[in-house]
N, C-alpha and C. Protein backbone atom coordinates (compact mmCIF):
# COMPACT_ATOMS: atom_id res chain seq x y z
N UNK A 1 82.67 111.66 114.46
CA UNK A 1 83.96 112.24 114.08
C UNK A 1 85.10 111.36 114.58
N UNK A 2 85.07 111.03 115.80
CA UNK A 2 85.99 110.38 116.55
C UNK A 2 86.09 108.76 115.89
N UNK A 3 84.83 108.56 115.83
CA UNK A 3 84.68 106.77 115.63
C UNK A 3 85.12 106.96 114.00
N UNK A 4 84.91 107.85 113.01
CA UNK A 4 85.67 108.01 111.79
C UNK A 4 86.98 107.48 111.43
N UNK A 5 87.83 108.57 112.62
CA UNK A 5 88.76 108.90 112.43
C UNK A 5 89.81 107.13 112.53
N UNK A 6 88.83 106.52 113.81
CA UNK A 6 89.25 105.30 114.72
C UNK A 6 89.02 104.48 113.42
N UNK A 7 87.75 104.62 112.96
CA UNK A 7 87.68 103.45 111.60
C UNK A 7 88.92 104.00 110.45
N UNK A 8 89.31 104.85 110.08
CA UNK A 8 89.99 105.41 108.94
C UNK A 8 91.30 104.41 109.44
N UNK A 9 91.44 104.72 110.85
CA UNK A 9 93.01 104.61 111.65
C UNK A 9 92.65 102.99 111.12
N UNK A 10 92.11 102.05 111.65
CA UNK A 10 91.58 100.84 111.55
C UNK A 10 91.91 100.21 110.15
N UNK A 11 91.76 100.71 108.87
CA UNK A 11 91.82 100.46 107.81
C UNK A 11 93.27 100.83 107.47
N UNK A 12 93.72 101.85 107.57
CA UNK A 12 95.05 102.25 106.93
C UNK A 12 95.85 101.21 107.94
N UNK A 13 95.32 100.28 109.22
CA UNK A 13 96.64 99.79 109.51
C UNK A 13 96.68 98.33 109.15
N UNK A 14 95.31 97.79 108.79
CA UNK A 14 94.87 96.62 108.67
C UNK A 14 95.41 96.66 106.60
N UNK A 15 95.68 97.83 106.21
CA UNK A 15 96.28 97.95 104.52
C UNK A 15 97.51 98.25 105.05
N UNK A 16 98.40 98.51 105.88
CA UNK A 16 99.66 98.25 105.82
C UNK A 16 100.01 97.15 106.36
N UNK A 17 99.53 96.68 107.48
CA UNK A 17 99.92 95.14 107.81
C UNK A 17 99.54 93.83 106.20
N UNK A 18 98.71 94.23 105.73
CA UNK A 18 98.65 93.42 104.31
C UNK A 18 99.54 93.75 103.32
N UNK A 19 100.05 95.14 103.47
CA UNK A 19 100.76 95.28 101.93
C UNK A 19 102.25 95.32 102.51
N UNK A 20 102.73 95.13 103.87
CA UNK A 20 103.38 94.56 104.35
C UNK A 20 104.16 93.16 104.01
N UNK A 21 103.06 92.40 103.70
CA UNK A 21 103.45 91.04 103.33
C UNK A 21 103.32 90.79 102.08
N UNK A 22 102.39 91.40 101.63
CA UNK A 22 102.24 91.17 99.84
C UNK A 22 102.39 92.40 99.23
N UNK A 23 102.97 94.05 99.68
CA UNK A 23 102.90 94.49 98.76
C UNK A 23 104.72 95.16 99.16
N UNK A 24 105.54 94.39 99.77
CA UNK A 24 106.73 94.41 100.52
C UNK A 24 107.61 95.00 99.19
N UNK A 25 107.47 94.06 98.26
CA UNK A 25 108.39 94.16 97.09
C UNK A 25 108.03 95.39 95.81
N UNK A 26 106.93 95.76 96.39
CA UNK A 26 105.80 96.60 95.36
C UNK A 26 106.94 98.35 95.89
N UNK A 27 106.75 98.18 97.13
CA UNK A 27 107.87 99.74 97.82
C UNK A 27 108.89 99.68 96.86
C-alpha cells in the first residue's frame, strides 16, 4: 500500500518534472 502510493508519488513527479520542460507551453 505504502510502497504504491511512494511509486504513484515517484511517477507523477518524475511526469511533472518532464512536462515541465517539454510540456511548459502545452499548460
Amino acid at each position: 500500500m505504502f510502497i504504491s502510493s511512494c511509486k504513484k508519488l515517484r511517477i507523477m513527479k518524475g511526469s511533472e518534472a518532464r512536462g515541465l520542460s517539454s510540456g511548459a507551453s502545452h499548460t
